[in-house]
Protein backbone atom coordinates (compact mmCIF):
# COMPACT_ATOMS: atom_id res chain seq x y z
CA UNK A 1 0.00 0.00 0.00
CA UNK A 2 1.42 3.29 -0.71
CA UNK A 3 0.31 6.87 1.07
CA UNK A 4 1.37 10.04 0.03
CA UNK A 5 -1.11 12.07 1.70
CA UNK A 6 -4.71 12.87 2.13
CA UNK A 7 -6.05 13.75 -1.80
CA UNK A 8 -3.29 12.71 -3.17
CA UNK A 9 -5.31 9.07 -4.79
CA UNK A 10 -8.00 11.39 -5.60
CA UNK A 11 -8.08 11.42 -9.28
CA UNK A 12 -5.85 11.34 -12.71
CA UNK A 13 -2.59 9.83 -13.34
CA UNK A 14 -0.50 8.95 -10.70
CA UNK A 15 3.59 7.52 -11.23
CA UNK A 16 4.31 5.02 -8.42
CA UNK A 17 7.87 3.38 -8.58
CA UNK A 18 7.95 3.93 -12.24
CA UNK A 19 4.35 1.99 -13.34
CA UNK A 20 1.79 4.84 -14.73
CA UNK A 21 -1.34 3.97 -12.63
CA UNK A 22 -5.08 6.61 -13.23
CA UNK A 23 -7.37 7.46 -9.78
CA UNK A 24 -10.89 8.39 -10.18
CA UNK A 25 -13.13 9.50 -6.97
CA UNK A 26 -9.84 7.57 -4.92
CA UNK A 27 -10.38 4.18 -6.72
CA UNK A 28 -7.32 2.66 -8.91
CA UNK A 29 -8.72 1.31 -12.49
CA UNK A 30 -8.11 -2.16 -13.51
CA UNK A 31 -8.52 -4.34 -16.13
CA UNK A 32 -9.65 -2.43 -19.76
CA UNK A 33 -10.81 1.47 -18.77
CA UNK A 34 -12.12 3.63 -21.03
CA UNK A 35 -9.98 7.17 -20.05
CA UNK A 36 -10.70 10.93 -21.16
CA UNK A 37 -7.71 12.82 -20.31
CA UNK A 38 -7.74 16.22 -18.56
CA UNK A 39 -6.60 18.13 -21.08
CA UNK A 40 -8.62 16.49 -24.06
CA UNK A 41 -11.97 15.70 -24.87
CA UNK A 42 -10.74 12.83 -26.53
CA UNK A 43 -11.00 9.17 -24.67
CA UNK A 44 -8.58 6.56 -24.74
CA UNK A 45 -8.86 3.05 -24.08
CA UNK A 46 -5.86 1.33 -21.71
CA UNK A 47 -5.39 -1.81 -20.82
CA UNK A 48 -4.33 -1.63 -16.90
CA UNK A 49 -2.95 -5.12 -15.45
CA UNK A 50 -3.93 -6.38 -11.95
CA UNK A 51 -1.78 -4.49 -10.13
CA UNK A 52 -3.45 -0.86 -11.71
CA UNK A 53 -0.33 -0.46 -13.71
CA UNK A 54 -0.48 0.56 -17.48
CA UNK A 55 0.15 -2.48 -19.89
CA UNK A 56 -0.70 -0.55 -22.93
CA UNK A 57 -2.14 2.14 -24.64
CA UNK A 58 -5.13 1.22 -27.33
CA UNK A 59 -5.18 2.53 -30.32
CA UNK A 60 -8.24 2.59 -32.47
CA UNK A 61 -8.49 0.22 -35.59
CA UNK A 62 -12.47 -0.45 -35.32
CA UNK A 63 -11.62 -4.13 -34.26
CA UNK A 64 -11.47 -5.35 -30.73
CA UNK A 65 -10.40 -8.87 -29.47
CA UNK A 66 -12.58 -10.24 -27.12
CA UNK A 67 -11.81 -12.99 -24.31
């Protein structure tokens, strides 16, 4: 568990011992998250492992693997 300080899990991206990890309303994503950044109004789909960290960044080629 890490603690940085009351707020500080709030919301957006977050770097943790190198791994990229997003907050929203204090909760780490997981698994594949739909994400609009906060400086776009463009979303972006990620694939975050189990741990919260970023695998990957999706990029959009109208197909999507399922299962």
């Amino acid at each position: 568990m890490y603690y940085y300080g009351p707020g500080y899990y709030e919301k957006g991206w977050k770097e943790i011992d190198g791994k990229q990890y997003f907050f929203k309303n204090g909760y780490r994503y997981e698994g594949l998250q739909f994400v609009i950044e906060s400086n776009s109004t463009i979303a972006q789909w990620y694939d975050f492992g189990d741990d919260g960290a970023v695998v990957e960044k999706l990029t959009r080629t109208g197909l999507m693997r399922v299962g």
